[in-house]
Protein backbone atom coordinates (compact mmCIF):
# COMPACT_ATOMS: atom_id res chain seq x y z
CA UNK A 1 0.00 0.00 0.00
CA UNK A 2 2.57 2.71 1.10
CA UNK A 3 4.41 1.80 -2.30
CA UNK A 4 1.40 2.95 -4.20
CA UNK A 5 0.67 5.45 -2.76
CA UNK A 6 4.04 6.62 -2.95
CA UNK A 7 3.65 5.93 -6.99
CA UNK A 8 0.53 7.97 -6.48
CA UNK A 9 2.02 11.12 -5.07
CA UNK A 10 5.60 10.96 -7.39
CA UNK A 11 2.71 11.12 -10.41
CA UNK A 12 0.71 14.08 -8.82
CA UNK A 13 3.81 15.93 -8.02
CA UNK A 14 4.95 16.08 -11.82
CA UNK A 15 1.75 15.87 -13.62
CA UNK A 16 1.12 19.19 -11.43
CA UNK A 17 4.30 20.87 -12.32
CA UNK A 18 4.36 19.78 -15.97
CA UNK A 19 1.06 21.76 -15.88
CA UNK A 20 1.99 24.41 -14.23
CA UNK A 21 5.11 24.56 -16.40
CA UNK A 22 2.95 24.25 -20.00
CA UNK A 23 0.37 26.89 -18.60
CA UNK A 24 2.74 29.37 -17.81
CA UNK A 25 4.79 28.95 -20.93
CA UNK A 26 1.41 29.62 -22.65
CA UNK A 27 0.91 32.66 -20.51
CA UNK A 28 4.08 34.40 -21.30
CA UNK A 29 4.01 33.96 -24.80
CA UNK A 30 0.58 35.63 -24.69
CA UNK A 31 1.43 38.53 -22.87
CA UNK A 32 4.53 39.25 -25.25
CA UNK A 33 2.04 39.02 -28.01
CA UNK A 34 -0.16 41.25 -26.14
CA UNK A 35 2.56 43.71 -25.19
CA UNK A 36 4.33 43.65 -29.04
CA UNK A 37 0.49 44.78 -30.27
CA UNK A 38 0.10 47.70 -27.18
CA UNK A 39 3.57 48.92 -27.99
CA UNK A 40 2.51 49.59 -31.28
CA UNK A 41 -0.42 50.77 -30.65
CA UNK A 42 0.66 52.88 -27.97
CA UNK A 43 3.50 54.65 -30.46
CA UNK A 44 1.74 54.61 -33.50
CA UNK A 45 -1.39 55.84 -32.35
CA UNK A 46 -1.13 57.21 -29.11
CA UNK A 47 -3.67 54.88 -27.81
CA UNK A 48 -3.67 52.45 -24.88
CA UNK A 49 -5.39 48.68 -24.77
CA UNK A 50 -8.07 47.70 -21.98
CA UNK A 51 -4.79 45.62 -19.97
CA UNK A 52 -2.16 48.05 -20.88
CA UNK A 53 -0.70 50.81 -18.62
CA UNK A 54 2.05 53.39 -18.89
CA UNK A 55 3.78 53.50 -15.58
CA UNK A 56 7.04 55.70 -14.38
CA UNK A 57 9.99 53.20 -13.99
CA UNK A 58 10.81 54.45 -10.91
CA UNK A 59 7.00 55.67 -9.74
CA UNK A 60 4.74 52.94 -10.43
CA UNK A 61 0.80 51.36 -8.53
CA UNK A 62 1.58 49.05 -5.84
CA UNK A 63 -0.05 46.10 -7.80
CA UNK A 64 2.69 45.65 -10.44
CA UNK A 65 5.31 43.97 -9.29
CA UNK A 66 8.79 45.97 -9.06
CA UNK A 67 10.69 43.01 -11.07
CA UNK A 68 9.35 43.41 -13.99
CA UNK A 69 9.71 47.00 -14.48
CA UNK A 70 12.34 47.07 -13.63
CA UNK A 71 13.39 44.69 -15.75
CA UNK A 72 11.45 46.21 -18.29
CA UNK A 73 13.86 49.26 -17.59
CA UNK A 74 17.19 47.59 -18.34
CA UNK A 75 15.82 45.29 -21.13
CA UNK A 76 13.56 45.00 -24.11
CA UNK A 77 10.88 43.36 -22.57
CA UNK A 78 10.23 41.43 -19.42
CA UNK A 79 7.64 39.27 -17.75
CA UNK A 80 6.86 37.73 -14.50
CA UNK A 81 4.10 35.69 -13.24
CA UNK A 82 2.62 36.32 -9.61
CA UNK A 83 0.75 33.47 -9.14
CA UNK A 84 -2.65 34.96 -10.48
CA UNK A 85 -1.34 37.10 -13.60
CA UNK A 86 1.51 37.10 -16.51
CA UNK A 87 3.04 40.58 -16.40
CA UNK A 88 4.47 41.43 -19.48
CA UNK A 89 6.47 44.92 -19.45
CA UNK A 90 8.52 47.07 -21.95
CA UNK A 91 10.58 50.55 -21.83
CA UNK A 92 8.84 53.00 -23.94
CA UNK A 93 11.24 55.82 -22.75
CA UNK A 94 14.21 56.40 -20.36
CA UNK A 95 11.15 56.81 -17.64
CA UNK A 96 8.09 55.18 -18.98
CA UNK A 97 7.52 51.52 -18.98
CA UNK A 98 4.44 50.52 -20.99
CA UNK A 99 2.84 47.46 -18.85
CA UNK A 100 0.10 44.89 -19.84
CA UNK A 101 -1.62 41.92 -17.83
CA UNK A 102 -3.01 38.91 -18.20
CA UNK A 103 -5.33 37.25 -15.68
CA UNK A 104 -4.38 33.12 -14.84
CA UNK A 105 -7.48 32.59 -14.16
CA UNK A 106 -7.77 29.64 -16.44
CA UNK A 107 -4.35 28.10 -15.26
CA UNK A 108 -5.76 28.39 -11.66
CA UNK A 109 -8.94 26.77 -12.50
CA UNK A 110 -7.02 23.95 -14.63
CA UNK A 111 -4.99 23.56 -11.59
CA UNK A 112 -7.58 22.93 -9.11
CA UNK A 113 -9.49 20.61 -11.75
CA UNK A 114 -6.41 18.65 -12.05
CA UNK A 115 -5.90 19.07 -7.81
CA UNK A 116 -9.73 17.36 -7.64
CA UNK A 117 -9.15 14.61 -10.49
CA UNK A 118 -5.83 13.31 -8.76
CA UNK A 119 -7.12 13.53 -5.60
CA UNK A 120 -9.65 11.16 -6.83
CA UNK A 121 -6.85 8.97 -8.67
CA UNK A 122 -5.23 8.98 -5.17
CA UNK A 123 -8.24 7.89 -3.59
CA UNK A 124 -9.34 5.18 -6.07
CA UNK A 125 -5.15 4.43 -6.06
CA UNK A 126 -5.37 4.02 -1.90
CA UNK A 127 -8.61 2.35 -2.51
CA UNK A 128 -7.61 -0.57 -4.48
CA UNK A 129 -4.22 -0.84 -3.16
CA UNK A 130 -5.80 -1.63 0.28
CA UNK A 131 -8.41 -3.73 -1.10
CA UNK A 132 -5.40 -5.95 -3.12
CA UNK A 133 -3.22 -6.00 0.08
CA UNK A 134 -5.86 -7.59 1.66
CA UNK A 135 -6.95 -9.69 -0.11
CA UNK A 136 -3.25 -10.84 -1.04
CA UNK A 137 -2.52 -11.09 3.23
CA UNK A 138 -5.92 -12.91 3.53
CA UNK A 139 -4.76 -15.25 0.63
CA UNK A 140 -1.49 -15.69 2.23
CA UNK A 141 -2.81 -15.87 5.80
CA UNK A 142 -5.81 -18.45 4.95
CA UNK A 143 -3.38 -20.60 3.49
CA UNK A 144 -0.59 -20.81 6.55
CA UNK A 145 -4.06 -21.40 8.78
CA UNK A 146 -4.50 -24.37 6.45
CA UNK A 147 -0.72 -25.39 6.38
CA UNK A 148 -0.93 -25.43 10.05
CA UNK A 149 -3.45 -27.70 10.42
CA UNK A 150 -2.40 -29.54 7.81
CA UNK A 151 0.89 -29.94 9.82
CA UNK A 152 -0.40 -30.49 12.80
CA UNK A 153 -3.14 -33.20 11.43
CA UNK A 154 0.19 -35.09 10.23
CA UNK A 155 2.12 -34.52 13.68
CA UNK A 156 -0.74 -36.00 15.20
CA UNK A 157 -0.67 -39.05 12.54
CA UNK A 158 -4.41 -37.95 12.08
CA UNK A 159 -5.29 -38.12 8.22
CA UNK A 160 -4.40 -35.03 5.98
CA UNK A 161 -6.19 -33.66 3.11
CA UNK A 162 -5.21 -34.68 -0.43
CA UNK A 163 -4.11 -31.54 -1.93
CA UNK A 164 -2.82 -28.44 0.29
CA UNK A 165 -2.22 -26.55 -2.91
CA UNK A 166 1.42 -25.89 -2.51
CA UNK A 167 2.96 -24.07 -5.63
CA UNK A 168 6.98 -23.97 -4.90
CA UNK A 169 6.32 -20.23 -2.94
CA UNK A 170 7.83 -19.26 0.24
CA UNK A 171 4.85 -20.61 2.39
CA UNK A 172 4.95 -23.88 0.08
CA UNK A 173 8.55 -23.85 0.70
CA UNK A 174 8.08 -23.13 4.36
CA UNK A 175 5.29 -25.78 5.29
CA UNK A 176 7.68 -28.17 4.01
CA UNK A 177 10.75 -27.40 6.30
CA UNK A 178 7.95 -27.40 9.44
CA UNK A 179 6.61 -31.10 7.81
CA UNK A 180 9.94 -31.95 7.46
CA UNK A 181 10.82 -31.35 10.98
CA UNK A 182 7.45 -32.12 12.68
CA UNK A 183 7.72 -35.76 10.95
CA UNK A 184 11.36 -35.95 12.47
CA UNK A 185 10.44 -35.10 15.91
CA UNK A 186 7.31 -37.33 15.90
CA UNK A 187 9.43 -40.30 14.85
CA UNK A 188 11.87 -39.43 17.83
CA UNK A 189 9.60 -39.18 20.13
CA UNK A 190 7.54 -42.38 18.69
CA UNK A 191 11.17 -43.92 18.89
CA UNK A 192 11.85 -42.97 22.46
CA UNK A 193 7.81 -44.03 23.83
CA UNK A 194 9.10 -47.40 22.05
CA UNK A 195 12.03 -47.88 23.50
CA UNK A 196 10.78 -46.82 26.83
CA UNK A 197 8.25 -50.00 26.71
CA UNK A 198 11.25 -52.38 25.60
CA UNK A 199 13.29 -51.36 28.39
CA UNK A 200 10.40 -51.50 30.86
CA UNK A 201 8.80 -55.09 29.06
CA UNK A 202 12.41 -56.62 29.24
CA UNK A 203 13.49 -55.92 32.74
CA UNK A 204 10.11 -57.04 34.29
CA UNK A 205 11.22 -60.41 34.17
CA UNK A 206 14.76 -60.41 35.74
CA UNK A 207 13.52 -57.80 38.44
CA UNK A 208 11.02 -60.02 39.44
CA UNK A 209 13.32 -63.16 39.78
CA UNK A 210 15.36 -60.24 41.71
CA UNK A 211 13.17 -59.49 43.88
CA UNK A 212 12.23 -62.79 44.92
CA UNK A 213 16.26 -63.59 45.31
CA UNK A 214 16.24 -60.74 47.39
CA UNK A 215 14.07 -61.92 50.25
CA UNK A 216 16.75 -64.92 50.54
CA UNK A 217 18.91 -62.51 51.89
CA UNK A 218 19.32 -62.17 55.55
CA UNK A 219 17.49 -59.50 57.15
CA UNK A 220 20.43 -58.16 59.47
CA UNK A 221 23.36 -56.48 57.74
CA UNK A 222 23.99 -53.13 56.22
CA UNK A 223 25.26 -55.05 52.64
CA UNK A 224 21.79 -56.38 52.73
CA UNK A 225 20.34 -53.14 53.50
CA UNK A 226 21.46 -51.53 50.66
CA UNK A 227 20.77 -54.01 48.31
CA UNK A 228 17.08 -53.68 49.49
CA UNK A 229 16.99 -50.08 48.58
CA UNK A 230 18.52 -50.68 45.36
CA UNK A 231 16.58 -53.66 44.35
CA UNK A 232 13.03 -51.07 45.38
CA UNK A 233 14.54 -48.54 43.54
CA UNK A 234 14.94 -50.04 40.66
CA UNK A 235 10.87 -51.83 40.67
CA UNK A 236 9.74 -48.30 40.96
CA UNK A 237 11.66 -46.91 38.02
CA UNK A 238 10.34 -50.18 35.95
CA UNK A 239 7.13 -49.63 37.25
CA UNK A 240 6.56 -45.69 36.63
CA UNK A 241 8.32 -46.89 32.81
CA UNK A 242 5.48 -49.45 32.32
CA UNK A 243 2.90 -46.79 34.25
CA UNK A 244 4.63 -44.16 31.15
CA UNK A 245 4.44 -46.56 28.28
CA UNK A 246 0.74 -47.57 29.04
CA UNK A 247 -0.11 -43.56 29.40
CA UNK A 248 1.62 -43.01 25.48
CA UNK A 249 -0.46 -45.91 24.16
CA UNK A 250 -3.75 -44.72 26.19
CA UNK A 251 -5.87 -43.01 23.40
CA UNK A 252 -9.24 -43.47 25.28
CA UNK A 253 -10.91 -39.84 25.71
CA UNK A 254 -10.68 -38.64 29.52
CA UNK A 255 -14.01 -39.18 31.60
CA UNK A 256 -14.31 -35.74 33.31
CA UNK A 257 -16.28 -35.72 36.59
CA UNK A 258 -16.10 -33.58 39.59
CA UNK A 259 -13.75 -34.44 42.20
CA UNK A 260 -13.09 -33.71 45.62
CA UNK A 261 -9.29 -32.95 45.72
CA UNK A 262 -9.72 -33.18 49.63
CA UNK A 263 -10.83 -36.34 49.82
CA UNK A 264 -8.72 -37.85 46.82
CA UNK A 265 -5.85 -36.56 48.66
CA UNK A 266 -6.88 -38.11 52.23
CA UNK A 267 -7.38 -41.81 50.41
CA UNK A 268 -3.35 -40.79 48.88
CA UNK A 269 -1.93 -40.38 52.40
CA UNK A 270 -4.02 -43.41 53.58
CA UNK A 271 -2.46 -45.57 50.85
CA UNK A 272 1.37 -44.13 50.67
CA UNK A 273 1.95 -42.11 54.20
CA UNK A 274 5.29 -41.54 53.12
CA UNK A 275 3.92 -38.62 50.39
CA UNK A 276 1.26 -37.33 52.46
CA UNK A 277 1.21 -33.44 52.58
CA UNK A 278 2.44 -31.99 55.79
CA UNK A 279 -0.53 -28.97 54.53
CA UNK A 280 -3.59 -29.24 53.23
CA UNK A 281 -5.28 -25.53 51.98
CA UNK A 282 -8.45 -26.63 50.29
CA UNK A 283 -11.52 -24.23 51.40
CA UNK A 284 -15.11 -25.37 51.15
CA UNK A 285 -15.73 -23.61 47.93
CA UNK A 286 -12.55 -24.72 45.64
CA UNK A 287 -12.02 -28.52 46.64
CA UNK A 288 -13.54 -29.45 43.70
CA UNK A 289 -11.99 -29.83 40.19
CA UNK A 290 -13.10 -30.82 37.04
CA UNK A 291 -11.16 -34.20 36.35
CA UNK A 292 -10.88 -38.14 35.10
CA UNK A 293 -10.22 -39.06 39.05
CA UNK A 294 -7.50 -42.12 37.97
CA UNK A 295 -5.23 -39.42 36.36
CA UNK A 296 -5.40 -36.52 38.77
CA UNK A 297 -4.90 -39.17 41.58
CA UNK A 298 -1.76 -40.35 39.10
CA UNK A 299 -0.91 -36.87 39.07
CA UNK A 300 -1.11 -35.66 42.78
CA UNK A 301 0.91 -38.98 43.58
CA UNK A 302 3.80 -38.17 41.38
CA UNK A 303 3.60 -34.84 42.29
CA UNK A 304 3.51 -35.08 46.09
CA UNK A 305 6.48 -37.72 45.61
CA UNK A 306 8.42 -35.80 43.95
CA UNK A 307 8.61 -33.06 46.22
CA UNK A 308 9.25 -35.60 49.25
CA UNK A 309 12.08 -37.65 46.97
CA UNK A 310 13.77 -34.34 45.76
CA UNK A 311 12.53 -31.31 47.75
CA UNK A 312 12.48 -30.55 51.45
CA UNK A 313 9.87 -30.76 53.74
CA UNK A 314 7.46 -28.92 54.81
CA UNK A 315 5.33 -30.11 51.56
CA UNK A 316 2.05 -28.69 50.80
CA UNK A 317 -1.02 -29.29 48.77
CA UNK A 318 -3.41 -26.21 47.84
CA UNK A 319 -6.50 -25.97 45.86
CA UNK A 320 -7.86 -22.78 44.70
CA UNK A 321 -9.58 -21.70 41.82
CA UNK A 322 -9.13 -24.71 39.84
CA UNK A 323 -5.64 -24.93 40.26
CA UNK A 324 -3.67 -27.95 42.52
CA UNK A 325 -0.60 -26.37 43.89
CA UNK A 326 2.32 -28.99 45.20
CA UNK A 327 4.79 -27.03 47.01
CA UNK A 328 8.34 -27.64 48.93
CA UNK A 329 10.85 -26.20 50.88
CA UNK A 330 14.11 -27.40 48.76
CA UNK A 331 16.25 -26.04 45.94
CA UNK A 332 13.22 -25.95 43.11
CA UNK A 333 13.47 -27.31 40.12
CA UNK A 334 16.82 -27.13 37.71
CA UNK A 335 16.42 -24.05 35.26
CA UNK A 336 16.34 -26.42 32.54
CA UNK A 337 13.39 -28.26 33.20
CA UNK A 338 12.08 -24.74 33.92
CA UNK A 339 12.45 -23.89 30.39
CA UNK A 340 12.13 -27.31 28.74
CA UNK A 341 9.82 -29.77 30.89
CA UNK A 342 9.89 -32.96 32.42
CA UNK A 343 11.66 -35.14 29.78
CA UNK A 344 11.97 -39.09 30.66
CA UNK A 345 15.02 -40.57 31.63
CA UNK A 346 17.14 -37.64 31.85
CA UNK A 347 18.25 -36.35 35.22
CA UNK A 348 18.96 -32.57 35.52
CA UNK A 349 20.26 -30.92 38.49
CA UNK A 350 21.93 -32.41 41.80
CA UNK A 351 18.90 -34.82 41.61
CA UNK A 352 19.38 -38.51 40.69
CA UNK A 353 16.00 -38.92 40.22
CA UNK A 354 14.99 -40.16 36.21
CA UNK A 355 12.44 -37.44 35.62
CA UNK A 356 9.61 -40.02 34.78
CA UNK A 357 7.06 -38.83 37.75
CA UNK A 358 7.17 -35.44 36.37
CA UNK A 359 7.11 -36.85 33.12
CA UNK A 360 3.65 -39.09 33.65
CA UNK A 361 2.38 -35.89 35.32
CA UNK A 362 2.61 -34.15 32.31
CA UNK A 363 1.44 -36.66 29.99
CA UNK A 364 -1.51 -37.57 32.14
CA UNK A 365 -2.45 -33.49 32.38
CA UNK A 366 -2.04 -33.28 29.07
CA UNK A 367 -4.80 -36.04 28.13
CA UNK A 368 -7.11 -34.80 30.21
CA UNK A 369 -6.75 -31.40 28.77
CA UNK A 370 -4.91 -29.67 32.08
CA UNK A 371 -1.98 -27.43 32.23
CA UNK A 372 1.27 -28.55 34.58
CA UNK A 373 3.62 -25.72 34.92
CA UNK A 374 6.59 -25.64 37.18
CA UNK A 375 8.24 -22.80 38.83
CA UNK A 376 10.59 -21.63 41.82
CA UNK A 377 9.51 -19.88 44.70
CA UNK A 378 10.98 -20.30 47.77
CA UNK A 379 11.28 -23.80 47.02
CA UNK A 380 9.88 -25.88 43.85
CA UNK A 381 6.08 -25.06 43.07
CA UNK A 382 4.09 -27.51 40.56
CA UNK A 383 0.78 -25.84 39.23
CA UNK A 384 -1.95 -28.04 38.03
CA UNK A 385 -4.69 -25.95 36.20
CA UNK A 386 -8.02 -27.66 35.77
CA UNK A 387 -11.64 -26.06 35.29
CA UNK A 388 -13.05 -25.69 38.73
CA UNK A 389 -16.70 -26.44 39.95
CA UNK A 390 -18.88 -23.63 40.27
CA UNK A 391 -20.84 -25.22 43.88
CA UNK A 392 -23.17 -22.23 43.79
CA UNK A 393 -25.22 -23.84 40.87
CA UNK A 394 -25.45 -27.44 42.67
């Protein structure tokens, strides 16, 4: 738009002056004509035209301009346009100057005609050059709203249509780098979810002859100890990677219901003590969510023991507004997973933890439709945001 209207004005500016030029040309050579007859007249008969005037060359009305007679003065003849008239001026004598006019009032009008007609032109111009840049950036726009959902159909292996209508442009060009690189990641992460259930699938079976080898050992003994902790270290990794592998291949839609977090939390700490919150904020008016109770309960137990396994105590639970907040007392979370997420199997930080609690926690919120967001305030804060239950219409 601003380059056609810059087109616009560069063609007003000269068709002006070219006209202003021509006119004035025509002008001039009138009035010389006019002042080559009144000089004659004027000596051969004594006898002034209607738009001649004899004027002193040094005494002369305040409405002729000095320049020209005095011009006129020095030279044959002179002229000199004002704006609204062509002087045209001519010694007679050493102190006479024999003066004649011409009105512009035909110039001026052609000049405001042409003023109104490319004001028009710059109207129409301004007109159609923002009626084709929109409709070229809702072209353009309409068609990288289609390429994105045409990319993100294919990221989530969902069918695509047949033709996206890609001509070898820049946004043709463009939707296939983001294809490109959408169908990389998904096979990475497909990859990774697969080699997650291998791992889990083919360690079940020696962990389980494991454990049972363990409880040969004697109870007494700090060697025995230790393997103990090992040995239940290692079932819960295998179990949260068979818990993780079952989430990936879970495609069932989520079965939202209201839940009481307060409750759901008490049954928790009845089942696992060791995660139990050492604070409970829940008022009567925002312990209920909008959730699939398996997966929150999933959720608030990875949550709550992850803050015990890698925090510090005191650990609290609050729920307000829709929103499950987990909080500690200990370092917070590595600025890594602050910026990147919870990613499986890789251990960030001081902690040796394997990130998969976190990790179901995500993938769990995410299937349900909830937000998990992780910050550091005076310790490491998880945020679960879920709709809440508006008790006032019950």
């Amino acid at each position: 738009m601003l380059s056609a209207v810059t087109v616009a004005l560069a063609f007003a500016v000269a068709a002006d002056r070219s006209t202003m030029t021509e006119g004035i040309a025509r002008l001039r050579s009138q009035a010389l004509d006019q002042l080559s007859a009144a000089t004659a007249t004027y000596e051969f008969a004594d006898t002034l035209l209607d738009n001649a005037e004899v004027v002193g060359a040094t005494d002369h009305p305040a409405a002729i301009p000095d320049g020209v007679v005095t011009a006129a003065a020095h030279n044959a003849a002179a002229t000199y346009f004002d704006g609204t008239h062509m002087w045209a001026a001519n010694a007679i004598s050493d102190s006479d100057v024999l003066v004649v006019d011409i009105p512009a009032d035909s110039l001026v009008a052609q000049r405001a005609d042409l003023h109104h007609s490319l004001l028009l032109l710059g109207l129409v111009t301004s007109a159609i050059a923002v009626l084709g840049g929109w409709a070229v950036a809702t072209s353009l726009t309409a068609r990288l709203r289609r390429a994105a959902r045409w990319v993100e159909t294919g990221a989530d292996g969902g069918p695509r249509e047949a033709d996206l209508g890609r001509d070898g442009d820049e946004v043709g060009e463009l939707v296939a780098q983001i294809d490109r690189l959408s169908t990389t990641l998904r096979d990475r992460v497909r990859s990774e979810q697969a080699f997650t259930a291998d791992v889990a699938h083919e360690l079940r079976t020696p962990l389980t002859a494991l454990v049972s080898a363990v409880e040969l050992l004697p109870r007494e003994g700090p060697e025995a100890g230790l393997v103990r902790r090992q040995v239940a270290r290692l079932r819960v990794l295998v179990d949260q990677l068979l818990e993780l592998a079952r989430a990936d291949q879970d495609q069932r839609s989520p079965v939202i219901e209201p839940v009481d977090v307060v409750a759901l939390v008490a049954e928790i700490a009845a089942q696992i003590p060791a995660i139990a919150p050492d604070e409970l904020v829940a008022p009567d008016e925002a312990r209920m969510v909008l959730a699939e109770p398996q997966r929150l309960e999933r959720i608030i137990v990875n949550l709550l023991a992850n803050a015990h396994r890698h925090g510090a105590q005191p650990v609290s639970l609050e729920v307000s507004g829709g929103c499950v907040t987990v909080r500690d007392s200990g370092r917070g979370f590595p600025e890594e997973m602050l910026t990147a997420g919870p990613r499986r199997l890789h251990a960030l930080g001081r902690s040796a933890g394997s990130g998969l609690g976190l990790a179901l926690a995500q993938t769990y919120a995410r299937q349900m439709g909830a937000t998990l967001s992780l910050g550091n305030e005076s310790g490491g804060v998880a945020v679960l945001t879920l709709p809440a239950v508006d008790l006032s219409q019950n």
